[in-house]
Protein backbone atom coordinates (compact mmCIF):
# COMPACT_ATOMS: atom_id res chain seq x y z
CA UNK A 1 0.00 0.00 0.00
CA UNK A 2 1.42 3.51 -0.90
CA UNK A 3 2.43 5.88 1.78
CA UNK A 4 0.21 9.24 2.01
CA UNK A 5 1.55 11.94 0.12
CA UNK A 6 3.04 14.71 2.34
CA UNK A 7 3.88 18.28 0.25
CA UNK A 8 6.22 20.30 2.65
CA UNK A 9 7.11 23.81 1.40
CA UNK A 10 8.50 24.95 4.99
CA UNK A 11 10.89 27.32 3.93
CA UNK A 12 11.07 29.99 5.82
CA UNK A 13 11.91 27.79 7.81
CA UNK A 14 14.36 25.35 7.90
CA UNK A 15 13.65 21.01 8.02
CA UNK A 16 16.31 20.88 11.09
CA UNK A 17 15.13 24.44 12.90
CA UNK A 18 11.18 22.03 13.35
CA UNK A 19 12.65 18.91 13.36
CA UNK A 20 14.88 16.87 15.22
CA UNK A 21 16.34 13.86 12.81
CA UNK A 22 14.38 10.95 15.03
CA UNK A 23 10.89 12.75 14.46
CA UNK A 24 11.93 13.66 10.70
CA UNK A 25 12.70 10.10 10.14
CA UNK A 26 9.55 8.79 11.26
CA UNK A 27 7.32 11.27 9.52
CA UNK A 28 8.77 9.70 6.44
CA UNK A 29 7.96 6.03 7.48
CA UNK A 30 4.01 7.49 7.62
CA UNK A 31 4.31 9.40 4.30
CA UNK A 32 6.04 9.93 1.31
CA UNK A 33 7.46 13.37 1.96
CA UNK A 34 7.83 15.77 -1.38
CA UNK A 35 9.98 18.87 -0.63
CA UNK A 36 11.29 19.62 2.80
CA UNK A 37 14.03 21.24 1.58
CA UNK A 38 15.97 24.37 2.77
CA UNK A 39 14.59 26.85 -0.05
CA UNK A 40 11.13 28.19 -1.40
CA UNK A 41 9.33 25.46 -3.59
CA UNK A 42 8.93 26.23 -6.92
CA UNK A 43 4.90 26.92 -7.57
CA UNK A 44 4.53 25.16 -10.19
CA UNK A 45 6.49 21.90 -8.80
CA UNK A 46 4.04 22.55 -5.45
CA UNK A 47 0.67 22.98 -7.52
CA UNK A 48 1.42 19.68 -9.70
CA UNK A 49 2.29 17.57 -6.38
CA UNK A 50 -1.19 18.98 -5.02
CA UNK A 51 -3.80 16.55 -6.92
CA UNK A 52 -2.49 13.58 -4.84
CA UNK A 53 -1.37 15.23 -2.00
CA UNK A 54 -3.00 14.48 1.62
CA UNK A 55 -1.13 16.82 3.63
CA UNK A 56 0.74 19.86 2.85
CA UNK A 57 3.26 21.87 5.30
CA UNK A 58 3.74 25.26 4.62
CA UNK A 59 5.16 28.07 6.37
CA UNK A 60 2.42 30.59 4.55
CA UNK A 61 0.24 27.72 2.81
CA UNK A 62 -1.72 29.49 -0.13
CA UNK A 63 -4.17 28.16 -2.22
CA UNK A 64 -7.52 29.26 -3.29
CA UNK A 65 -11.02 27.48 -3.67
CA UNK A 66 -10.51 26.28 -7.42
CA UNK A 67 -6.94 25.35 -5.90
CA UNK A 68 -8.18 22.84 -3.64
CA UNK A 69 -10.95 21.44 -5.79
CA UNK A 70 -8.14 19.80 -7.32
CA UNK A 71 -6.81 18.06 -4.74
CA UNK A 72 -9.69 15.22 -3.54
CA UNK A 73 -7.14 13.75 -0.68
CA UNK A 74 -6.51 16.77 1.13
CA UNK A 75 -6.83 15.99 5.16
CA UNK A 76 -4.65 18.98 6.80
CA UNK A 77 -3.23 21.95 5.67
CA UNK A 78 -0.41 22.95 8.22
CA UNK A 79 1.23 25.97 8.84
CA UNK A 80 4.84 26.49 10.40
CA UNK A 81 5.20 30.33 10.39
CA UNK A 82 3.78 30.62 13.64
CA UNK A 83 -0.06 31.74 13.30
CA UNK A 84 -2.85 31.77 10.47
CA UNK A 85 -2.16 33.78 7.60
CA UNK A 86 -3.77 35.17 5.08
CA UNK A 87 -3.90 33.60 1.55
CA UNK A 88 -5.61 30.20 2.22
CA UNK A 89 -8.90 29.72 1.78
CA UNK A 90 -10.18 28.72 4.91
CA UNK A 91 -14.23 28.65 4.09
CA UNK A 92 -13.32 25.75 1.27
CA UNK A 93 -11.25 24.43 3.65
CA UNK A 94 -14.35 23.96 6.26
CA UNK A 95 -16.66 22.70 3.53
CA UNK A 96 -14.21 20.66 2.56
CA UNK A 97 -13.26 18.84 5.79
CA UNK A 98 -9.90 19.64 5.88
CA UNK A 99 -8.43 19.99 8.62
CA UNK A 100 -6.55 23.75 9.13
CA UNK A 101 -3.61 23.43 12.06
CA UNK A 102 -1.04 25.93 13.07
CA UNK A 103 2.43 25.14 15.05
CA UNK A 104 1.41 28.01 17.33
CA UNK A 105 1.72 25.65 20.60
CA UNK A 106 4.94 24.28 19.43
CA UNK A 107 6.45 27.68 20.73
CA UNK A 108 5.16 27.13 23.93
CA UNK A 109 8.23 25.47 25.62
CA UNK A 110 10.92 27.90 24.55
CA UNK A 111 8.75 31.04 24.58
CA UNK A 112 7.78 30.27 28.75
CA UNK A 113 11.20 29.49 29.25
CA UNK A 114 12.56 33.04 28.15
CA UNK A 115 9.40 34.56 29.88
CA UNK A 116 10.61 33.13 33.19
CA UNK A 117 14.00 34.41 32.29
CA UNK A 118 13.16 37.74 32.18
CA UNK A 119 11.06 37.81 35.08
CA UNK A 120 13.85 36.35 36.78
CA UNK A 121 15.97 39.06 35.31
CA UNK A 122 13.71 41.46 35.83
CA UNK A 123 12.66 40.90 39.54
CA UNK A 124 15.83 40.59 41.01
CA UNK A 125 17.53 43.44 38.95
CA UNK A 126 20.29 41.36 37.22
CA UNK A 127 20.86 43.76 33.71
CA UNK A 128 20.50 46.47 35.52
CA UNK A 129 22.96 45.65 38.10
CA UNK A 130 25.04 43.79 35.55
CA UNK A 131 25.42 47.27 33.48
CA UNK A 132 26.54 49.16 36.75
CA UNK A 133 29.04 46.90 37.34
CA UNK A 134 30.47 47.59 33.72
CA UNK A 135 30.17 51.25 34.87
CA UNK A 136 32.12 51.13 38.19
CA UNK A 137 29.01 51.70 40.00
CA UNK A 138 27.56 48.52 41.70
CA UNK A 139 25.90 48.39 45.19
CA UNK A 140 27.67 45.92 47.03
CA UNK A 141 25.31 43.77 49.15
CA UNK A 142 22.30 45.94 48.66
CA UNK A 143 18.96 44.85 49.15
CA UNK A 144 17.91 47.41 46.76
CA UNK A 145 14.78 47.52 48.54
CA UNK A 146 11.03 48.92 46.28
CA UNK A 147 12.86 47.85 43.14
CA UNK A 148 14.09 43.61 43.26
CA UNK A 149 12.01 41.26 44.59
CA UNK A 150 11.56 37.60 44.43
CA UNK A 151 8.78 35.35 42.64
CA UNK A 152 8.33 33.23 45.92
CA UNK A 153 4.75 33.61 46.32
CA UNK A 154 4.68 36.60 44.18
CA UNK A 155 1.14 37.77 42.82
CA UNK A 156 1.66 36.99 38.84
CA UNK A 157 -0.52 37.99 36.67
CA UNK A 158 -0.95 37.04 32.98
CA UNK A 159 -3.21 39.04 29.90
CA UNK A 160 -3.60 36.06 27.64
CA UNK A 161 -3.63 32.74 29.33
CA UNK A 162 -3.01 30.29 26.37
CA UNK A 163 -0.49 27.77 25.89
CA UNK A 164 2.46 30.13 26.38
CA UNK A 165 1.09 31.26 29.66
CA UNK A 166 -0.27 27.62 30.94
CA UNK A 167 3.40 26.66 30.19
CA UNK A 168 4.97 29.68 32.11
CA UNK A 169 2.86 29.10 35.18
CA UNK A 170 3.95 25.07 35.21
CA UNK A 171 7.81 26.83 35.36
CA UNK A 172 6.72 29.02 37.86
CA UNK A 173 5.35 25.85 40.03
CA UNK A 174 8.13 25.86 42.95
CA UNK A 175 7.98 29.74 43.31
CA UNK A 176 4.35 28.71 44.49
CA UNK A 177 2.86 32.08 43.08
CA UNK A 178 -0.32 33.88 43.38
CA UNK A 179 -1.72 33.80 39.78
CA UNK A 180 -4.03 36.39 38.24
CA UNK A 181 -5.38 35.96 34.63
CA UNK A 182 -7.09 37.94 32.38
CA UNK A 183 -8.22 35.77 29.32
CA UNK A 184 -12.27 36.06 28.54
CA UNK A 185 -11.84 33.65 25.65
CA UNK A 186 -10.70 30.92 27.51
CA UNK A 187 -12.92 31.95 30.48
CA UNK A 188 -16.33 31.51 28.61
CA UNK A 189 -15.52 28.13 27.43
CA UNK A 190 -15.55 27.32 30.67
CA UNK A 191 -12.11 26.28 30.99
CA UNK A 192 -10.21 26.33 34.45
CA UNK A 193 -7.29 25.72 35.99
CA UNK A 194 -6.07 25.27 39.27
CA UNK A 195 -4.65 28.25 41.74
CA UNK A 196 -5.30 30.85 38.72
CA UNK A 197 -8.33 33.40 39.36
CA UNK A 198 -9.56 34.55 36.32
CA UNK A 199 -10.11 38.55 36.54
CA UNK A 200 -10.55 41.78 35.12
CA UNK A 201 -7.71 43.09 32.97
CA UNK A 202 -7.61 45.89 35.33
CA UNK A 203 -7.51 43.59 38.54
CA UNK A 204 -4.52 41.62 36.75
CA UNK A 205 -2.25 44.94 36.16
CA UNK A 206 -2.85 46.49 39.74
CA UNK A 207 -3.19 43.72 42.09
CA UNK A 208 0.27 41.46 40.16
CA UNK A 209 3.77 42.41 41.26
CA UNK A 210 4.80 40.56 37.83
CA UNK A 211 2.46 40.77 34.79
CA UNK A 212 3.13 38.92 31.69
CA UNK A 213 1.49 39.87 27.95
CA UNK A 214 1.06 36.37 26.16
CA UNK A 215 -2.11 36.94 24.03
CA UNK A 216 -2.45 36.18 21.04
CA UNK A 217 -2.96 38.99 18.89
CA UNK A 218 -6.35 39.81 17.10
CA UNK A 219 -8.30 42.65 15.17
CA UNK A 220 -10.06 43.30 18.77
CA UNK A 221 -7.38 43.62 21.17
CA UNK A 222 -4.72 46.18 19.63
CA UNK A 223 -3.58 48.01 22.33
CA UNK A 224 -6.08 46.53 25.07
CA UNK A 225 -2.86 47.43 27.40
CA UNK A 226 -4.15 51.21 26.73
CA UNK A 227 -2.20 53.99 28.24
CA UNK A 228 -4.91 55.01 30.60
CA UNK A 229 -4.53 51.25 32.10
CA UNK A 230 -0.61 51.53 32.37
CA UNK A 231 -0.96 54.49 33.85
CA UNK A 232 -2.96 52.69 36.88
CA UNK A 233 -0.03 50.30 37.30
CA UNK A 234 1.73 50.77 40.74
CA UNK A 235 5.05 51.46 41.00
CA UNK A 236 7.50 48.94 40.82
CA UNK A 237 5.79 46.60 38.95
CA UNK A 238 7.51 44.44 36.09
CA UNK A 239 5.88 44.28 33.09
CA UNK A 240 6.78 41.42 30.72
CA UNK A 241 5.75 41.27 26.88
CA UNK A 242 6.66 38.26 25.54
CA UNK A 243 4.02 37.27 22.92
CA UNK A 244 3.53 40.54 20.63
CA UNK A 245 3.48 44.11 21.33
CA UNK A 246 0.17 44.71 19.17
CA UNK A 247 -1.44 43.88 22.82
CA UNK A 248 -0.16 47.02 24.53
CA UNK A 249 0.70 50.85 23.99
CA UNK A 250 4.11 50.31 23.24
CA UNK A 251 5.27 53.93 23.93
CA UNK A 252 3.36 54.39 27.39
CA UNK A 253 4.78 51.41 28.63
CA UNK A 254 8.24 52.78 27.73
CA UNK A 255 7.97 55.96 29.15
CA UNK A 256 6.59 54.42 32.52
CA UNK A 257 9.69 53.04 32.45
CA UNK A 258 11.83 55.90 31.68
CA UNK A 259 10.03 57.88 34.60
CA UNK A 260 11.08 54.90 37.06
CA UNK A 261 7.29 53.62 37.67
CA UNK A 262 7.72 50.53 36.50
CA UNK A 263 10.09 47.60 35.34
CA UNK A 264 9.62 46.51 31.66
CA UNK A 265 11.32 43.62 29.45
CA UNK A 266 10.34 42.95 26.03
CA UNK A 267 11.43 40.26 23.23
CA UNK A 268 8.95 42.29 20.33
CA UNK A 269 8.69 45.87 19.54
CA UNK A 270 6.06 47.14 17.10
CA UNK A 271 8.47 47.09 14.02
CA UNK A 272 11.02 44.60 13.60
CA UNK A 273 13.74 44.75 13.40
CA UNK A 274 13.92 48.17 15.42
CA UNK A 275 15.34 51.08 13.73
CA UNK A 276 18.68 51.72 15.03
CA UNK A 277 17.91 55.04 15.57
CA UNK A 278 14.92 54.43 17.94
CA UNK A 279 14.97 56.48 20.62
CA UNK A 280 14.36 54.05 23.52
CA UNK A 281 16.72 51.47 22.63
CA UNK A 282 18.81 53.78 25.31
CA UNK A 283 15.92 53.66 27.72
CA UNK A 284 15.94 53.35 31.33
CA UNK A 285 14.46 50.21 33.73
CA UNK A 286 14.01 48.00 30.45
CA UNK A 287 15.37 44.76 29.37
CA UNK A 288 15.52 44.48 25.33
CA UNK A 289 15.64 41.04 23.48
CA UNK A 290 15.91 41.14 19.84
CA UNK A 291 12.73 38.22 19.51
CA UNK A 292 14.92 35.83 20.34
CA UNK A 293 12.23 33.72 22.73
CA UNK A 294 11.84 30.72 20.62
CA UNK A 295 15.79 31.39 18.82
CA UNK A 296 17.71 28.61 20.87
CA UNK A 297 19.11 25.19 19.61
CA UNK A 298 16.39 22.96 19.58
CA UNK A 299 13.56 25.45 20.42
CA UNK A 300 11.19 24.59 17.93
CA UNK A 301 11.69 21.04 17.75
CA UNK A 302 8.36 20.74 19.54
CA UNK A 303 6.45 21.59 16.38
CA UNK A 304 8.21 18.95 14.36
CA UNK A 305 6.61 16.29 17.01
CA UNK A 306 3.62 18.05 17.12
CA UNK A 307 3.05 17.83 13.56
CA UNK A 308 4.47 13.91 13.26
CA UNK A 309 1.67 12.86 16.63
CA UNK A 310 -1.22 14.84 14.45
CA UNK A 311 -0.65 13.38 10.60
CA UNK A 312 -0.66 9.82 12.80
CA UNK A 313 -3.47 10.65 14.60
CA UNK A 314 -5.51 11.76 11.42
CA UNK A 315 -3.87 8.29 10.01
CA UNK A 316 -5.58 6.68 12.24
CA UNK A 317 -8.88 8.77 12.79
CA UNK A 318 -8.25 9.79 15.89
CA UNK A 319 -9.01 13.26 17.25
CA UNK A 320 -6.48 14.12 19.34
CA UNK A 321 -4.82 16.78 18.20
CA UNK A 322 -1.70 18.78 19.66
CA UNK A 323 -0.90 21.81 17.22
CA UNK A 324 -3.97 24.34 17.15
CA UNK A 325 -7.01 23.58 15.14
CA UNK A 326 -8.41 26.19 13.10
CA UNK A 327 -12.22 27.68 13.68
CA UNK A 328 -13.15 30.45 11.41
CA UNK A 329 -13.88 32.75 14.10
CA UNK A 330 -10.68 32.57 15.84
CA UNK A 331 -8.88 32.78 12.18
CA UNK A 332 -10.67 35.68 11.33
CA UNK A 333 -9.74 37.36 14.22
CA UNK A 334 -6.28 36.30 13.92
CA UNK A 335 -5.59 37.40 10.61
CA UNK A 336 -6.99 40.78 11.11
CA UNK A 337 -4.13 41.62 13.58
CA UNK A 338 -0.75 42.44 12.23
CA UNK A 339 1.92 39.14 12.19
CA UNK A 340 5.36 39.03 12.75
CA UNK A 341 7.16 35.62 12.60
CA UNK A 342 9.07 33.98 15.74
């Protein structure tokens, strides 16, 4: 019997940057893999693969209606960029029964890891003490007391509380914290977790010694972080943005910083890369990270096995599924919002 055909166009990305060789390997013993190479696909090549294909991977997968109507074995479209993107057509997709996932969750792992890292950071002062050092000016056994402070049962808080977040708070564990969220998709679904109180945005950025942006951006939340809400934060609070800066006023948030209010680290900016003559790359009580969060060895491997455990589960008609199924709703929301690539 003939393996499924699997049409891989990942590039951006690379085959080794979502894969480790074990989980590439046995994606090929459940399909006959065409592409998954280090470059774009030609269209052409792509398009004449597509008739038989049952699964493609794509970093931006495009195809229109008439596009799929020519390809009867389609199960899953699966994206690797990082969210749903515009292009596909994901109304045929519906009608058709295919299946729409994104790696999204595949971040989760390296992305919580850096968030804890700069809350670490963060809390207990280390760049800023680090860069007085360099200076000749460190404080020598000082408790630097208003400013550090330690996440043992610290009041976090979290705007977003998806996988990223869920991950973060299962690092944060042995700090045994005090965990605020503010997430009203998740909360009418029903959905709950233990030793996190779902709240009011507002609640979540006064009440949380820590607060950490990990939404996922949409059409409706641009800027929900509005000024007149940082401006309510208390002083001394760190503010961590680790999922995309869409979510917040950018600029308030750095000049609360600037005036000494507040603590702020952040691995996105609203333009990437950031000009290098930005004014607040010099700022003060800020920790910068070039969106880096998911940029270590190994970081996205998580995708690769996410993607391998969902083509066997559709294999085998089960519905377990680990990467993040599409609904048009959430899409269209999604795809509204602007996207930059981790």
């Amino acid at each position: 019997m003939a393996k499924p055909l699997l049409v891989m166009d990942q590039h951006f990305r690379q085959v080794e940057e979502l894969f480790r060789p074990s989980a590439f390997a046995e994606l090929g013993t459940l399909c006959k893999i065409h592409g998954g190479v280090n470059w774009p696909m030609d269209r052409n090549a792509f398009l004449d693969a597509l008739p038989k294909a049952e699964f493609v991977v794509a970093a931006r997968p495009e195809l229109t209606r008439l596009e799929l109507d020519t390809a009867p074995e389609l199960k899953a479209v699966i994206e690797v960029s990082g969210t749903f993107q515009t292009g596909l057509d994901y109304d045929a997709c519906m009608e058709r029964g295919i299946e729409v996932l994104s790696c999204a969750p595949g971040f989760r792992r390296s992305v919580a890891e850096m968030a804890l890292g700069l809350m670490i950071a963060g809390g207990r002062g280390i760049v800023d003490e680090h860069e007085r050092f360099r200076a000749g000016s460190e404080r020598w056994f000082n408790d630097n007391i208003g400013t550090d402070f330690s996440l043992y049962e610290q009041a976090i808080g979290f705007v977003g509380f998806g996988s990223i977040a869920q991950e973060c708070m299962r690092l944060l564990q042995p700090f045994t914290p005090q965990v605020r969220a503010f997430d009203p998709w998740l909360e009418s679904s029903g959905a709950s977790f233990e030793g996190v109180d779902f709240v009011e945005l507002e609640e979540v950025l006064t009440a949380c010694r820590c607060v950490v942006i990990a939404a996922v951006p949409t059409d409706e939340n641009y800027q929900l972080v509005s000024r007149g809400l940082i401006e309510k934060i208390p002083h001394g609070v760190l503010v961590v943005v680790i999922s995309r800066s869409h979510l917040v006023d950018f600029d308030a948030l750095v000049e609360a910083a600037e005036a000494g209010r507040i603590r702020l680290a952040s691995d996105v900016f609203p333009r990437e890369p950031v000009s290098k003559r930005a004014t607040w790359r010099q700022a003060q009580n800020v920790i910068w990270s070039p969106h880096r969060a998911a940029a270590v060895e190994g970081g996205r491997h998580l995708i690769g096995d996410m993607i391998v455990h969902d083509v066997q589960a559709i294999l085998s008609n089960s519905r377990t599924r680990h990467l993040q199924v599409a609904s048009l709703d959430t899409v269209r929301k999604i795809i509204c919002a602007p996207q930059v690539t981790g």
